[in-house]
Protein backbone atom coordinates (compact mmCIF):
# COMPACT_ATOMS: atom_id res chain seq x y z
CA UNK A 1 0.00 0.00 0.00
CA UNK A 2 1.57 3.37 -0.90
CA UNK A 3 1.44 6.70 0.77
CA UNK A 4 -1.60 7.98 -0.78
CA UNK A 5 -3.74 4.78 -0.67
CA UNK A 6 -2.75 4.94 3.09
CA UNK A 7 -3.67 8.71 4.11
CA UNK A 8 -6.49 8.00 1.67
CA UNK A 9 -7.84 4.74 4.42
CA UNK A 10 -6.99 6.64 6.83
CA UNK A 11 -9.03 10.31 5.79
CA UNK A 12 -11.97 7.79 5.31
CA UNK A 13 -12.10 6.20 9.04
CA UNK A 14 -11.86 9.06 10.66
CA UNK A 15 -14.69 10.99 8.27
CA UNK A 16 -16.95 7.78 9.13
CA UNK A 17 -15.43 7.92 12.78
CA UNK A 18 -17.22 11.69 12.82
CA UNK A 19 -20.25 10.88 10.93
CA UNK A 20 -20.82 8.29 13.28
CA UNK A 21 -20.61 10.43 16.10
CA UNK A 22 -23.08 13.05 14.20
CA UNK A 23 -25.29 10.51 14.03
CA UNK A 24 -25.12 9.59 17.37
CA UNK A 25 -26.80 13.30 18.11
CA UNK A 26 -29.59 13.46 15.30
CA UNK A 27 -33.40 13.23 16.26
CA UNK A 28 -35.46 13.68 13.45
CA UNK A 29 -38.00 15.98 13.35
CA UNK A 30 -41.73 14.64 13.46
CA UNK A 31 -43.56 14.54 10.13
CA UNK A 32 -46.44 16.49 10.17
CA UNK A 33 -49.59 14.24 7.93
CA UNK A 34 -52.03 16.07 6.03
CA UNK A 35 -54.28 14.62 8.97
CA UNK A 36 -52.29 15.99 11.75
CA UNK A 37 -52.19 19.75 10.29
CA UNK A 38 -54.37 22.05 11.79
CA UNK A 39 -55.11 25.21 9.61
CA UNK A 40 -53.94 28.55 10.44
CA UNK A 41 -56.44 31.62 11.29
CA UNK A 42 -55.14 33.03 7.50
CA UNK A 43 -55.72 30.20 5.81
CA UNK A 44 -59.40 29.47 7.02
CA UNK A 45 -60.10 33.26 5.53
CA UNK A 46 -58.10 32.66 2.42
CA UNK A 47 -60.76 29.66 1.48
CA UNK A 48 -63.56 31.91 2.45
């Protein structure tokens, strides 16, 4: 393995070695269903 192969490895373990640390912190947001949404004041007058 040469010099740049190796720094090459080694640039890659550590970006997924910080990506899975990232990951460790994410909490997606809820998703909001057509169902779930509950109209605004502006947008019951904008139907009117």
């Amino acid at each position: 393995m040469n010099t740049k192969t190796k720094k090459s490895v080694e640039d890659a373990a550590k970006a997924l070695e910080l990506l899975e640390q990232a990951w460790a912190y994410y909490t997606p947001e809820p998703v909001v269903t057509a169902a779930d949404h509950e109209p605004e004041l502006f947008e019951y007058a904008n139907a009117a």
